[in-house]
Protein backbone atom coordinates (compact mmCIF):
# COMPACT_ATOMS: atom_id res chain seq x y z
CA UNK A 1 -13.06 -2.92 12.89
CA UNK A 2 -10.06 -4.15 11.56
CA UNK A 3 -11.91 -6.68 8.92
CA UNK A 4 -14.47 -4.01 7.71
CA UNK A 5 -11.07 -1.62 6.47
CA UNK A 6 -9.24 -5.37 5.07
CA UNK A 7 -12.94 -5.22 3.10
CA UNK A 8 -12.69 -1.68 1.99
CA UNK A 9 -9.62 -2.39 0.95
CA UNK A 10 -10.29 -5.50 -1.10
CA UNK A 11 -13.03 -3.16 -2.90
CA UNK A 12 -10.61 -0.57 -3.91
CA UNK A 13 -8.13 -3.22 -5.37
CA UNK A 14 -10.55 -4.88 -6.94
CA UNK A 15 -11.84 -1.13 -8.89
CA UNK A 16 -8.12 -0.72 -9.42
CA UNK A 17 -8.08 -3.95 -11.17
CA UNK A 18 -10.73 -3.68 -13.41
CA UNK A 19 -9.99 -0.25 -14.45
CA UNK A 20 -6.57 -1.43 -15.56
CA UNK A 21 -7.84 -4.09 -17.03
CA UNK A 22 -9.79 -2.45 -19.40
CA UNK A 23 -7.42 0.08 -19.90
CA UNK A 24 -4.50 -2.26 -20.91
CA UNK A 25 -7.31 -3.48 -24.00
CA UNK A 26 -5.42 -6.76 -24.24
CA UNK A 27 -7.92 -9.94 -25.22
CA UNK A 28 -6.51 -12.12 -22.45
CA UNK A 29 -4.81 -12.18 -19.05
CA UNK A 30 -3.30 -14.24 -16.91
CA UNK A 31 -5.44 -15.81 -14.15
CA UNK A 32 -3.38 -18.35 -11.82
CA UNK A 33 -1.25 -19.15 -14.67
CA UNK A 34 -4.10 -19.60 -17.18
CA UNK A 35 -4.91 -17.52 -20.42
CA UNK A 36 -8.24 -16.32 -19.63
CA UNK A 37 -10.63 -14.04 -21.60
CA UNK A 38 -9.94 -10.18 -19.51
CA UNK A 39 -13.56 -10.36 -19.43
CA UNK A 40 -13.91 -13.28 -17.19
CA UNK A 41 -10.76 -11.52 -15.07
CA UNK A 42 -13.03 -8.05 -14.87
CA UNK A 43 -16.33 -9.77 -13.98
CA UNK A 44 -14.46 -11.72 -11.50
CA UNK A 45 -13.00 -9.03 -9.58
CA UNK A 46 -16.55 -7.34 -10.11
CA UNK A 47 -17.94 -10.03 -7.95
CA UNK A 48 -15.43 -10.26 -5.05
CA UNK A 49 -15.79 -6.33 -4.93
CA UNK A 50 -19.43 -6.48 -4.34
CA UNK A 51 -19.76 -9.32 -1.69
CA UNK A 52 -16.76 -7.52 -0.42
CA UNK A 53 -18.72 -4.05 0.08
CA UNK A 54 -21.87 -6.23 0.91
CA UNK A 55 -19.92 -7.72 3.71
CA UNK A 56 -19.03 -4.00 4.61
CA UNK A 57 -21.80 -2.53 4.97
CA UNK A 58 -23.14 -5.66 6.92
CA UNK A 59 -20.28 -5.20 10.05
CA UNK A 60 -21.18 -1.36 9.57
CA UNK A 61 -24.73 -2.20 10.16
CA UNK A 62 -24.23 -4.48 13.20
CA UNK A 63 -21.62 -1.83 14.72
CA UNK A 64 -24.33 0.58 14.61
CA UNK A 65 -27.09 -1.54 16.43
């Protein structure tokens, strides 16, 4: 139980994150200490959202069985 919440949590930081991102309109961010396209930074945190929830709904899934 207590890894399917760290996952819901992981997909509300990472719609957080790319809300800001594209609310702050700047061409670049930082990414690990590199200048990165905010782009790459929103389709990044696009992609660990969704396995995230995928990963979610998998544990709900088995719970339920």
């Amino acid at each position: 139980m207590k890894n399917k919440n760290l996952n819901l949590f992981i997909v509300a930081f990472s719609i957080i994150s790319i809300i800001v991102n594209l609310v702050q309109n700047k061409p670049t961010s930082d990414l690990f200490g590199f200048e990165v396209n905010s782009w790459f930074v929103s389709i990044l945190w696009l992609l660990i959202g969704l396995v995230s929830y995928k990963r979610y709904k998998d544990k709900k899934e088995e719970e339920g069985n």
